[in-house]
C-alpha atoms as a PDB file:
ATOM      1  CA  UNK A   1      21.435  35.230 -26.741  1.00  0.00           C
ATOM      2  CA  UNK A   2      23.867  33.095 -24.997  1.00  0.00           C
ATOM      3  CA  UNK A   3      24.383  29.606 -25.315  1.00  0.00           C
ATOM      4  CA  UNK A   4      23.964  27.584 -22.280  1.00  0.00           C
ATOM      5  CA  UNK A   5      25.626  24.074 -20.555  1.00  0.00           C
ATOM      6  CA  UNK A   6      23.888  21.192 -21.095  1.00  0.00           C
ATOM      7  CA  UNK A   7      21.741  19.423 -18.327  1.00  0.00           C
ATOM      8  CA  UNK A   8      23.093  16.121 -18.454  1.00  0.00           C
ATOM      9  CA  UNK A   9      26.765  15.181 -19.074  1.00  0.00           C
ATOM     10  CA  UNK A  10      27.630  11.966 -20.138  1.00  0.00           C
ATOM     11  CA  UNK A  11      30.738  10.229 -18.115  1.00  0.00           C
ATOM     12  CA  UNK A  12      33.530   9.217 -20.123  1.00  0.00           C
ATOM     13  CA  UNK A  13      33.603   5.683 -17.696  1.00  0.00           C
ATOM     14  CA  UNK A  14      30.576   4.078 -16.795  1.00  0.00           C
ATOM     15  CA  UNK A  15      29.658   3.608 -13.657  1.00  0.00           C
ATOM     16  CA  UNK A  16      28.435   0.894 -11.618  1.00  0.00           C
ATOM     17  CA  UNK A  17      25.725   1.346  -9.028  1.00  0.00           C
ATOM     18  CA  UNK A  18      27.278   0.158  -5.665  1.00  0.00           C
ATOM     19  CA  UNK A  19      25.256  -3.677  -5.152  1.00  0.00           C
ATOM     20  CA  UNK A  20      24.030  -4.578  -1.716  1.00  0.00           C
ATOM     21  CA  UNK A  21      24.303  -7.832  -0.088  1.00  0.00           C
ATOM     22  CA  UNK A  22      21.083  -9.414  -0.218  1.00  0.00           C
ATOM     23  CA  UNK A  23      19.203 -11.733   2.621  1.00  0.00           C
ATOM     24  CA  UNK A  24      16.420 -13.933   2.810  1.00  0.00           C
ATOM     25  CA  UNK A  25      14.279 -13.015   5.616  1.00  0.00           C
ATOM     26  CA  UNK A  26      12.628 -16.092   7.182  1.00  0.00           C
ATOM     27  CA  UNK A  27       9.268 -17.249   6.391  1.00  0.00           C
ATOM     28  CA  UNK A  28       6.855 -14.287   8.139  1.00  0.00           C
ATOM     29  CA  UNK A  29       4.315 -15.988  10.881  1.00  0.00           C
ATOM     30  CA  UNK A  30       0.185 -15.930   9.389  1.00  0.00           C
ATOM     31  CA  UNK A  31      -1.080 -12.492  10.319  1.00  0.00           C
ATOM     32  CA  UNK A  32      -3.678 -11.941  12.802  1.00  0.00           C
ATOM     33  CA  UNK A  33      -6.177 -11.270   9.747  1.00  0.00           C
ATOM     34  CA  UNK A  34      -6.158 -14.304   8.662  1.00  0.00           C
ATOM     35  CA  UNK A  35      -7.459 -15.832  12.416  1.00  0.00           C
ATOM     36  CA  UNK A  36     -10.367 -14.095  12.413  1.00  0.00           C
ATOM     37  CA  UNK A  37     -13.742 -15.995  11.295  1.00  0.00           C
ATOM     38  CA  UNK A  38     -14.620 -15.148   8.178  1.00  0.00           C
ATOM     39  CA  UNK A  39     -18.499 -15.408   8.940  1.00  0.00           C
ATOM     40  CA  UNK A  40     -17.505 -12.778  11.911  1.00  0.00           C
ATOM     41  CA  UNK A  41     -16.294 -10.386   9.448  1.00  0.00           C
ATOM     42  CA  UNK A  42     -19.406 -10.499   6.890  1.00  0.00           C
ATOM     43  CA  UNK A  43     -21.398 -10.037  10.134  1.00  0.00           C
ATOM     44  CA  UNK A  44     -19.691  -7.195  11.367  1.00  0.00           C
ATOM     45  CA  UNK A  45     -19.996  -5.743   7.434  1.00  0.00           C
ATOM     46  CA  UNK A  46     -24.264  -6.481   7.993  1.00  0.00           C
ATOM     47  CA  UNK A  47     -24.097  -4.595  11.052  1.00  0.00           C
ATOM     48  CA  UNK A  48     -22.303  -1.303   9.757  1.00  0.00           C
ATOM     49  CA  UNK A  49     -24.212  -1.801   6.756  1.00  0.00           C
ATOM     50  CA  UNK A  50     -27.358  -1.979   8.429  1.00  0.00           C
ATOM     51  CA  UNK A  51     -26.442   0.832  11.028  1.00  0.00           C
ATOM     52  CA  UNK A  52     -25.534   2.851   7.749  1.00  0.00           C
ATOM     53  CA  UNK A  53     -29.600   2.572   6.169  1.00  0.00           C
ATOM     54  CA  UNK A  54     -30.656   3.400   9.438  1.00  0.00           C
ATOM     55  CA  UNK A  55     -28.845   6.911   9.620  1.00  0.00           C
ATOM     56  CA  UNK A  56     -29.525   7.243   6.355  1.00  0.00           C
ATOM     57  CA  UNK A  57     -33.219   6.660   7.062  1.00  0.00           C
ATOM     58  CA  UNK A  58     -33.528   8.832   9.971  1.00  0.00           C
ATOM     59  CA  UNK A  59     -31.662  11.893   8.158  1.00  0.00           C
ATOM     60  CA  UNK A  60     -34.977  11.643   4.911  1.00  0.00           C
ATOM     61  CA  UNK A  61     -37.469  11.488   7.411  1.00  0.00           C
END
């Protein structure tokens, strides 16, 4: 049985990862999530929620 090379070699230097410049982006503007009414959201959830029992419902029966 041969012996084989191993997987890693170690350098005799060390290198340095190359750095990139680095920017601050400005502040981001609020997303449009955050507009909508949060009461419009829960009843949108009711709805689907309700809509979901009903399907549910009409698939037992």
């Amino acid at each position: 049985m041969s012996k084989t090379q191993p997987l890693i070699t170690a350098t005799a230097t060390p290198v340095a990862p190359p750095t990139a410049p680095v920017t601050i982006a400005p502040a981001a503007p609020q997303p449009v999530l955050n507009a909508i009414p949060m009461p419009l959201c829960w009843g949108l959830v009711l709805v689907s929620a309700a809509i979901l029992i009903i399907e549910i419902w009409n698939y037992i029966s």
